[in-house]
PDB file of N, CA and C in Angstrom:
ATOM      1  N   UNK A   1     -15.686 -11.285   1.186  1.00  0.00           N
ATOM      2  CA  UNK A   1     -14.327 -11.022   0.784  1.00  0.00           C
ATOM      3  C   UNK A   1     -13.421 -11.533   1.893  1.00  0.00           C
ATOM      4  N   UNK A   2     -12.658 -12.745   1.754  1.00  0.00           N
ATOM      5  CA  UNK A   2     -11.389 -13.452   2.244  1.00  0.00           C
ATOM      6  C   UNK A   2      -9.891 -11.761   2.953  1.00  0.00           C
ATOM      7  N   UNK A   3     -10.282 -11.076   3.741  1.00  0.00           N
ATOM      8  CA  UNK A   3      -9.098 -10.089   4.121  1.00  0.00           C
ATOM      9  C   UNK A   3      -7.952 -11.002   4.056  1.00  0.00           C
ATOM     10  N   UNK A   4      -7.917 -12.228   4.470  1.00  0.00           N
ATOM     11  CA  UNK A   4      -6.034 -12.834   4.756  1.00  0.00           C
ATOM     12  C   UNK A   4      -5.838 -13.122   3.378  1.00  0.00           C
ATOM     13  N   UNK A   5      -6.327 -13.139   2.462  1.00  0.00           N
ATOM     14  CA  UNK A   5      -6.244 -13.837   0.905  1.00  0.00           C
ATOM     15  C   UNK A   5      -5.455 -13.517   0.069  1.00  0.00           C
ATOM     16  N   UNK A   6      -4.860 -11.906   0.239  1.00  0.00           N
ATOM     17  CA  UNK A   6      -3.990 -11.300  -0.143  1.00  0.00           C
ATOM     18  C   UNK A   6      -2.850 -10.691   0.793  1.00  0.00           C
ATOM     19  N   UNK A   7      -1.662 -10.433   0.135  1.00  0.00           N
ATOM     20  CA  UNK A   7      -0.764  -9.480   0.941  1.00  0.00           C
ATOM     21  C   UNK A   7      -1.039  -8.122   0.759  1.00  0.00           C
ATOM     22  N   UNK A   8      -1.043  -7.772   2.046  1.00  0.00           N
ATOM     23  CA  UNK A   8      -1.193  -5.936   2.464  1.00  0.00           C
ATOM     24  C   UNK A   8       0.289  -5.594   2.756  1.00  0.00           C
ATOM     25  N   UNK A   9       0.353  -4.778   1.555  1.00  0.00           N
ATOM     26  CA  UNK A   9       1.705  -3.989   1.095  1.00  0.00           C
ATOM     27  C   UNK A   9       2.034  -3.709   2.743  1.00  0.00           C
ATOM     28  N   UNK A  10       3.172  -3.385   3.336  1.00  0.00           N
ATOM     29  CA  UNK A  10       3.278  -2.736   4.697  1.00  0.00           C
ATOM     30  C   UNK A  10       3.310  -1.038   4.794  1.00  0.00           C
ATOM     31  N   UNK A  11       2.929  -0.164   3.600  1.00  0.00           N
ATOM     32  CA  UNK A  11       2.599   0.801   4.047  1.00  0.00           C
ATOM     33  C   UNK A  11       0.953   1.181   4.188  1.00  0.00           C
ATOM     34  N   UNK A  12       0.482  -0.116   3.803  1.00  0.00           N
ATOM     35  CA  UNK A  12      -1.118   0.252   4.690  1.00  0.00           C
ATOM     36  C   UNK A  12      -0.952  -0.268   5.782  1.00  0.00           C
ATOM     37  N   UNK A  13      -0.080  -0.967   6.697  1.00  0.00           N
ATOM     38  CA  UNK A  13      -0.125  -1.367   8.113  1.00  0.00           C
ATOM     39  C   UNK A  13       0.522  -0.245   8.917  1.00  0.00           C
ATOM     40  N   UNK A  14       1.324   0.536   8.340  1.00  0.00           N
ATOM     41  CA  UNK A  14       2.088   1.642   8.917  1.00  0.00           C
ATOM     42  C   UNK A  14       0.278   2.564   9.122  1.00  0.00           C
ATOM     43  N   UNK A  15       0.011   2.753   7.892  1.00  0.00           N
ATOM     44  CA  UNK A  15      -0.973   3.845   7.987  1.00  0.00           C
ATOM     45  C   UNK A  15      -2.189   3.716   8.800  1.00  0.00           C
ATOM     46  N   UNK A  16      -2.475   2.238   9.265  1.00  0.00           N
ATOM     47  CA  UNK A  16      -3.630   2.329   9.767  1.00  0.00           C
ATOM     48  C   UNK A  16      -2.610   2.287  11.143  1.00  0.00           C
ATOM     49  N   UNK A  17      -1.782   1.786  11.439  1.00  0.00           N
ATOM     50  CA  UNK A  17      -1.179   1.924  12.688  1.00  0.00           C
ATOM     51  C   UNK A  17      -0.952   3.447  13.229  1.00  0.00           C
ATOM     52  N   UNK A  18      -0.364   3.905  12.336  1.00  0.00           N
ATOM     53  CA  UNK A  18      -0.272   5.578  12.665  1.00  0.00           C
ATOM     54  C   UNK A  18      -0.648   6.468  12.747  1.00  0.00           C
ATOM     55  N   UNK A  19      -1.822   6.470  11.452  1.00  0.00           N
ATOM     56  CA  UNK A  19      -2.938   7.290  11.497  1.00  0.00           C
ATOM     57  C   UNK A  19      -3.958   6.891  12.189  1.00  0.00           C
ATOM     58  N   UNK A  20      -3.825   5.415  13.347  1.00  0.00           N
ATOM     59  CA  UNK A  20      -5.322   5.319  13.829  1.00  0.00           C
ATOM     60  C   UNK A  20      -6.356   4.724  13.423  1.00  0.00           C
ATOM     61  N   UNK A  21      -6.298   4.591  12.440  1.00  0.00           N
ATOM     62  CA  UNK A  21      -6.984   4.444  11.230  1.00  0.00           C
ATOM     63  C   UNK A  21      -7.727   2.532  11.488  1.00  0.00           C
ATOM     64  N   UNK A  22      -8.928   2.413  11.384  1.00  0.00           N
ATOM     65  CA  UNK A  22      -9.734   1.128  11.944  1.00  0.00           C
ATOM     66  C   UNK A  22      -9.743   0.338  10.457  1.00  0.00           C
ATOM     67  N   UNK A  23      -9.898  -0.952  10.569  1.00  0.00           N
ATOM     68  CA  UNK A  23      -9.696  -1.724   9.614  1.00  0.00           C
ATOM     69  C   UNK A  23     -10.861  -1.161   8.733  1.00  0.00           C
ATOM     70  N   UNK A  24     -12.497  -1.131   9.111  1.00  0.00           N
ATOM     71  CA  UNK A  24     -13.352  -0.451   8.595  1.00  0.00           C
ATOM     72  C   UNK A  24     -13.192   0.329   7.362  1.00  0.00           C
ATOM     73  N   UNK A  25     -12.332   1.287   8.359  1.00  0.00           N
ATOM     74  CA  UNK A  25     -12.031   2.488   7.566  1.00  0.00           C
ATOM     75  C   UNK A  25     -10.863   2.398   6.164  1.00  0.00           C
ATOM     76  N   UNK A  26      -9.675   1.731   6.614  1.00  0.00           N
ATOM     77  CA  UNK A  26      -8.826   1.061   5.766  1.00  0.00           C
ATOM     78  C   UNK A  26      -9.625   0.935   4.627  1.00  0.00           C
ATOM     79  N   UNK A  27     -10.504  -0.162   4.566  1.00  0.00           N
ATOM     80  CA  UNK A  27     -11.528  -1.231   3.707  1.00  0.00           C
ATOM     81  C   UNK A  27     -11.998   0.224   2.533  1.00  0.00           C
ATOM     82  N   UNK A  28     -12.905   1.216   3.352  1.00  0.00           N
ATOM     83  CA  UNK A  28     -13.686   1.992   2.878  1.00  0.00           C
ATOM     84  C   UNK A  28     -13.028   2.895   2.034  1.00  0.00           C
ATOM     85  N   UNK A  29     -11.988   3.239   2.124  1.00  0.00           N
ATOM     86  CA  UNK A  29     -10.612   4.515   1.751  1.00  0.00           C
ATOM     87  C   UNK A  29     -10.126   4.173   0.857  1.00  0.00           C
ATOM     88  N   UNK A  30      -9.229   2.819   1.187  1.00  0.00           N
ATOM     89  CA  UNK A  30      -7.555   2.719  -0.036  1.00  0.00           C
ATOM     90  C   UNK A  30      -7.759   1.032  -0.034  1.00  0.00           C
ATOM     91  N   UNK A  31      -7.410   0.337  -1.192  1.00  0.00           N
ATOM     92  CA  UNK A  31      -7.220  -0.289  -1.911  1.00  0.00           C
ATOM     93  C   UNK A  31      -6.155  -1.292  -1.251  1.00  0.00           C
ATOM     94  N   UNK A  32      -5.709  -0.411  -0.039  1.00  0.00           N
ATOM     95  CA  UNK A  32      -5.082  -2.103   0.448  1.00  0.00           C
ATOM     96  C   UNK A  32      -4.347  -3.109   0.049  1.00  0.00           C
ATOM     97  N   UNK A  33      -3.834  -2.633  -1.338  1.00  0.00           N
ATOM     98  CA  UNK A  33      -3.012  -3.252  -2.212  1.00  0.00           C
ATOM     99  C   UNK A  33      -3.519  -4.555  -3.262  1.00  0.00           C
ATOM    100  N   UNK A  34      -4.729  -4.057  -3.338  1.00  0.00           N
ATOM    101  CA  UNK A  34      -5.290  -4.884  -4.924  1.00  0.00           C
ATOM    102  C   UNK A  34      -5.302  -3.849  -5.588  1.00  0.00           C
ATOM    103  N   UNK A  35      -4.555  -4.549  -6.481  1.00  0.00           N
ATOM    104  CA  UNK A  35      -4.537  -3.218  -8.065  1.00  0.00           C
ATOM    105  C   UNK A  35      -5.456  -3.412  -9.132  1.00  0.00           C
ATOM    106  N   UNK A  36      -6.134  -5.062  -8.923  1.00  0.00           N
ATOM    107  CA  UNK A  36      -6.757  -4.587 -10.031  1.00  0.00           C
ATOM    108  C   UNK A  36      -7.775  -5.694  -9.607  1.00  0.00           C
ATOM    109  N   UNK A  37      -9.177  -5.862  -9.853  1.00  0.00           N
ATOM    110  CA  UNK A  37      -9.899  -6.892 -10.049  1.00  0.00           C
ATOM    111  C   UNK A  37     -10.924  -7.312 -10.953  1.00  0.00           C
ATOM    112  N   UNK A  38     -10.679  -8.799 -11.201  1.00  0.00           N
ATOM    113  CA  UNK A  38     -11.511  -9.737 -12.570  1.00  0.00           C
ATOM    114  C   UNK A  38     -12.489 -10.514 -11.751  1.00  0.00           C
ATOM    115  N   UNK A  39     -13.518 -10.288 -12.445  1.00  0.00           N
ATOM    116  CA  UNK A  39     -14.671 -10.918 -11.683  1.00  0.00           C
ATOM    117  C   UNK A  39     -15.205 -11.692 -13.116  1.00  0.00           C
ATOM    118  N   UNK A  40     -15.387 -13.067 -12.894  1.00  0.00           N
ATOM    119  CA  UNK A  40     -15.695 -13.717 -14.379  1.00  0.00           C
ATOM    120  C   UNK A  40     -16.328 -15.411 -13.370  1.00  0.00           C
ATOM    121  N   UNK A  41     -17.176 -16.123 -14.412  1.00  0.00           N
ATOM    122  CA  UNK A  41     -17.648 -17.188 -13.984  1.00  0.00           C
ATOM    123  C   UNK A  41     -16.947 -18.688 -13.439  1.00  0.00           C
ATOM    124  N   UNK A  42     -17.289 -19.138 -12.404  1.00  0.00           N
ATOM    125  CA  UNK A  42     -16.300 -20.286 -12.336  1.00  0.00           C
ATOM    126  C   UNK A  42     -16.139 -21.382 -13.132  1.00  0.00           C
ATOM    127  N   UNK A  43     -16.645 -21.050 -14.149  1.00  0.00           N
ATOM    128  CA  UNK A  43     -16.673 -21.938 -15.383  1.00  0.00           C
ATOM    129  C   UNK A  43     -15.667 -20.983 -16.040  1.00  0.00           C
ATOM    130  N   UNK A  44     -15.374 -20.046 -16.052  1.00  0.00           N
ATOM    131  CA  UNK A  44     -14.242 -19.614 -16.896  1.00  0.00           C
ATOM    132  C   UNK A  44     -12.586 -19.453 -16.055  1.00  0.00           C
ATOM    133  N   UNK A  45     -12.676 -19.471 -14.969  1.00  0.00           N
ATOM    134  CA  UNK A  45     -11.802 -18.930 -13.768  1.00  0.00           C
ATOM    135  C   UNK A  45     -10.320 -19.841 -14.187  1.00  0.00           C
ATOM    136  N   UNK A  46     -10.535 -20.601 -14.447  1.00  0.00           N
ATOM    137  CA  UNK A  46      -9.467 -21.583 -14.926  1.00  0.00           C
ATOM    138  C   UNK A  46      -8.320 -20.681 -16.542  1.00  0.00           C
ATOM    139  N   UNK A  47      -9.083 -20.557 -17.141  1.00  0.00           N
ATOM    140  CA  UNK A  47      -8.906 -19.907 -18.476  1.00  0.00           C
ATOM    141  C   UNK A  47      -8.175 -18.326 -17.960  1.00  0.00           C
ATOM    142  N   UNK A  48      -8.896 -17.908 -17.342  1.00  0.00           N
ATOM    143  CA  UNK A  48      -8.797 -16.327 -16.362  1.00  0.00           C
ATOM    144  C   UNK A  48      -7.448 -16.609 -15.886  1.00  0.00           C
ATOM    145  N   UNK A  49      -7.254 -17.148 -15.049  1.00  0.00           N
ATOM    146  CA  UNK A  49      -6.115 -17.774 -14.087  1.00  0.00           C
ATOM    147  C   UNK A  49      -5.047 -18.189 -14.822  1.00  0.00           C
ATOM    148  N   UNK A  50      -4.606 -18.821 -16.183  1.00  0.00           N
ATOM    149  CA  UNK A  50      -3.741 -19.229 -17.258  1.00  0.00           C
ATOM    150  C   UNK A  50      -3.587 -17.658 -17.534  1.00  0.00           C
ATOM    151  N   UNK A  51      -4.880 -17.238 -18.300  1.00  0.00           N
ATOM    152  CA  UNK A  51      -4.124 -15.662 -18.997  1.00  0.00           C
ATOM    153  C   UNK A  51      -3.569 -14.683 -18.167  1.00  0.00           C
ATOM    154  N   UNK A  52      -3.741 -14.457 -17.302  1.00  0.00           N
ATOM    155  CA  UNK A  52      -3.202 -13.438 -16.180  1.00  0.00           C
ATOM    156  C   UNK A  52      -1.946 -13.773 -16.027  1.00  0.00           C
ATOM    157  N   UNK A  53      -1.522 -14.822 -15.368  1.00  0.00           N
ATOM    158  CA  UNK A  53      -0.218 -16.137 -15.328  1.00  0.00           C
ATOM    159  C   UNK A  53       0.836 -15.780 -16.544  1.00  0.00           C
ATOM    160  N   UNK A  54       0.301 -16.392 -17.878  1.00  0.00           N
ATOM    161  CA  UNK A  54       0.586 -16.080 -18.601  1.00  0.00           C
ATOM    162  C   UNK A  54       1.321 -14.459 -18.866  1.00  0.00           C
ATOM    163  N   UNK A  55       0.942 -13.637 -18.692  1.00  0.00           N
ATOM    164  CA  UNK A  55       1.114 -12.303 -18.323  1.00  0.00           C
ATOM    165  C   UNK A  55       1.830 -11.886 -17.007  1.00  0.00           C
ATOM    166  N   UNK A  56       2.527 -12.305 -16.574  1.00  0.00           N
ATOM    167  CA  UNK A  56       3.257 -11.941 -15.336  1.00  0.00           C
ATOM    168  C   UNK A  56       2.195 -11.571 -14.004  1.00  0.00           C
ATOM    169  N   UNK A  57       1.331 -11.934 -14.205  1.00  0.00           N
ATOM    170  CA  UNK A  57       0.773 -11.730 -12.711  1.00  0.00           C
ATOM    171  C   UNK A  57       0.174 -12.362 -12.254  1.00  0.00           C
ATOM    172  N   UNK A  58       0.020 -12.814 -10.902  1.00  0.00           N
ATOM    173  CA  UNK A  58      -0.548 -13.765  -9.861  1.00  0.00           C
ATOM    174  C   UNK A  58      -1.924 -13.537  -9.478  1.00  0.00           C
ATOM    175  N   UNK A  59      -2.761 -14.006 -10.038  1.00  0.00           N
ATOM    176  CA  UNK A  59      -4.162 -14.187  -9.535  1.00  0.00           C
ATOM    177  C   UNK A  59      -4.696 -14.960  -8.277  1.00  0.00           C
ATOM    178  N   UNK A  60      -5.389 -14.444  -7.402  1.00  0.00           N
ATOM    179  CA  UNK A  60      -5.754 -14.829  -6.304  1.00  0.00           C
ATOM    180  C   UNK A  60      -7.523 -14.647  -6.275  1.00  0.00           C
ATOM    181  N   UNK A  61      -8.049 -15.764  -6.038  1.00  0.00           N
ATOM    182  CA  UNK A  61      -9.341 -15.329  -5.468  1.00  0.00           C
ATOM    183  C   UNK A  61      -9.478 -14.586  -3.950  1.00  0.00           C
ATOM    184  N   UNK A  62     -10.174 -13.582  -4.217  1.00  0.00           N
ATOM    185  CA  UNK A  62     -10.236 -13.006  -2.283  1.00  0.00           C
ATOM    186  C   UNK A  62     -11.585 -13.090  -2.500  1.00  0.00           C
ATOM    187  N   UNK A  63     -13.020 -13.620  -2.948  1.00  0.00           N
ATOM    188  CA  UNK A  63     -14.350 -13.569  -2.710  1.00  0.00           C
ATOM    189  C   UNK A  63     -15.292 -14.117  -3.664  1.00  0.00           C
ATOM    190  N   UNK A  64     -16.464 -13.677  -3.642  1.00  0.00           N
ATOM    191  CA  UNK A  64     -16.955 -14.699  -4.380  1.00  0.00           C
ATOM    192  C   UNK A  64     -18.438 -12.979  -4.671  1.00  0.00           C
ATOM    193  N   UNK A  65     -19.520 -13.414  -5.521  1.00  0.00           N
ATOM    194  CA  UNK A  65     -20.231 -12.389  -5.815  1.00  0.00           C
ATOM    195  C   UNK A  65     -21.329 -13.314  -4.957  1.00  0.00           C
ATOM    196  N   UNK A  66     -22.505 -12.863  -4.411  1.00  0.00           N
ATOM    197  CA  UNK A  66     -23.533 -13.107  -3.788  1.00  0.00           C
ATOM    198  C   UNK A  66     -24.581 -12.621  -3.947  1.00  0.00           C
ATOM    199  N   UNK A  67     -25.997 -12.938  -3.495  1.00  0.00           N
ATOM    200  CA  UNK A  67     -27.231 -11.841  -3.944  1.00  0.00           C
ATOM    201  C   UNK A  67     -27.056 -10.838  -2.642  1.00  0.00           C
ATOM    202  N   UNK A  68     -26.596 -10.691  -1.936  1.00  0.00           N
ATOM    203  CA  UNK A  68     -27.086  -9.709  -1.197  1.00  0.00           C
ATOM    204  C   UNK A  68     -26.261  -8.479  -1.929  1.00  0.00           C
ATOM    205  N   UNK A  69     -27.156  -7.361  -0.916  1.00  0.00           N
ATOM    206  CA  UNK A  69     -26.372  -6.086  -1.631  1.00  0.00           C
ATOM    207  C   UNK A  69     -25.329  -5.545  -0.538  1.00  0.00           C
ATOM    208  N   UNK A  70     -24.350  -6.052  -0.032  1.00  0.00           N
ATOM    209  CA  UNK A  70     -23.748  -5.550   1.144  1.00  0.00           C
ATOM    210  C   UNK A  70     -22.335  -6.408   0.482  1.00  0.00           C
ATOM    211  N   UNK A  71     -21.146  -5.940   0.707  1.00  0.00           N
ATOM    212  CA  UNK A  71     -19.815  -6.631   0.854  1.00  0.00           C
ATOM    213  C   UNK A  71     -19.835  -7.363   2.546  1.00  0.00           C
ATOM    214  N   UNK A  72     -19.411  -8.379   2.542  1.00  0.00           N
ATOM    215  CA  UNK A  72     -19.046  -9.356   3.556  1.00  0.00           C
ATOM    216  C   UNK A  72     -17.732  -8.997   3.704  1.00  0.00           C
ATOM    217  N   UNK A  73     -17.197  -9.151   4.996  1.00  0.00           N
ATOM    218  CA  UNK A  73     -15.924  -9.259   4.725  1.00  0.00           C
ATOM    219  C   UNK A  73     -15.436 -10.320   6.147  1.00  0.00           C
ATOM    220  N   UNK A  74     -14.515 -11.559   5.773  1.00  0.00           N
ATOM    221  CA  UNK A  74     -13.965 -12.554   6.916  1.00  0.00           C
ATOM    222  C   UNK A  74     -12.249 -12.275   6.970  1.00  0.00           C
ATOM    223  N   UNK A  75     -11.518 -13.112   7.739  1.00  0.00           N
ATOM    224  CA  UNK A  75     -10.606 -12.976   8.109  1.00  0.00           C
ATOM    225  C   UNK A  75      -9.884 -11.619   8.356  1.00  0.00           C
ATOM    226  N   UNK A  76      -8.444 -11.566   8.446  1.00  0.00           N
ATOM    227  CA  UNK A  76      -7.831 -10.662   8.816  1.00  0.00           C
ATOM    228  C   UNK A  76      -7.020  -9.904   8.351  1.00  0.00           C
ATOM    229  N   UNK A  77      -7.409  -8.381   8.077  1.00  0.00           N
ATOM    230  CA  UNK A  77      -6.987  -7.684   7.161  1.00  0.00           C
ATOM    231  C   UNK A  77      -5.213  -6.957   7.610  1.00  0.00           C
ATOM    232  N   UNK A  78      -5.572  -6.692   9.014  1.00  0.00           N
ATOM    233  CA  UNK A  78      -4.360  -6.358   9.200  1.00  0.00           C
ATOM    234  C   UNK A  78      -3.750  -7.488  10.593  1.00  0.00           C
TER     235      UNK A  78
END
């Protein structure tokens, strides 16, 4: 999972700033400001990406699915 891929609303930067709170933990807790996620084939992602669009909202890839059983996570969340 891409952390810089999206914008983090600024009241999760307040909260991990204030409460202390470690990116880790951020990750594990709250949502960080994805509201919603579509996970579909990259043979369809194109089609995915029009209908969402279509619909007032901005689709972003932040990752990809893998065989392992663990979330990855690169760049920088806060």
């Amino acid at each position: 999972m891409d952390l810089s891929s999206w914008h983090l609303p600024p009241i999760f930067k307040w909260l991990a700033t204030n409460g202390n709170i470690s990116e880790n933990e951020m990750l594990k807790t709250f949502n960080c400001g994805i509201g919603m996620t579509v996970i579909c084939s990259e043979y369809c992602k194109d089609e995915v990406f029009s209908l969402l669009e279509k619909n007032g909202e901005n689709p972003t890839i932040i990752g990809e699915v893998t065989n392992t059983n663990k979330v990855h996570y690169f760049g920088d969340l806060i």
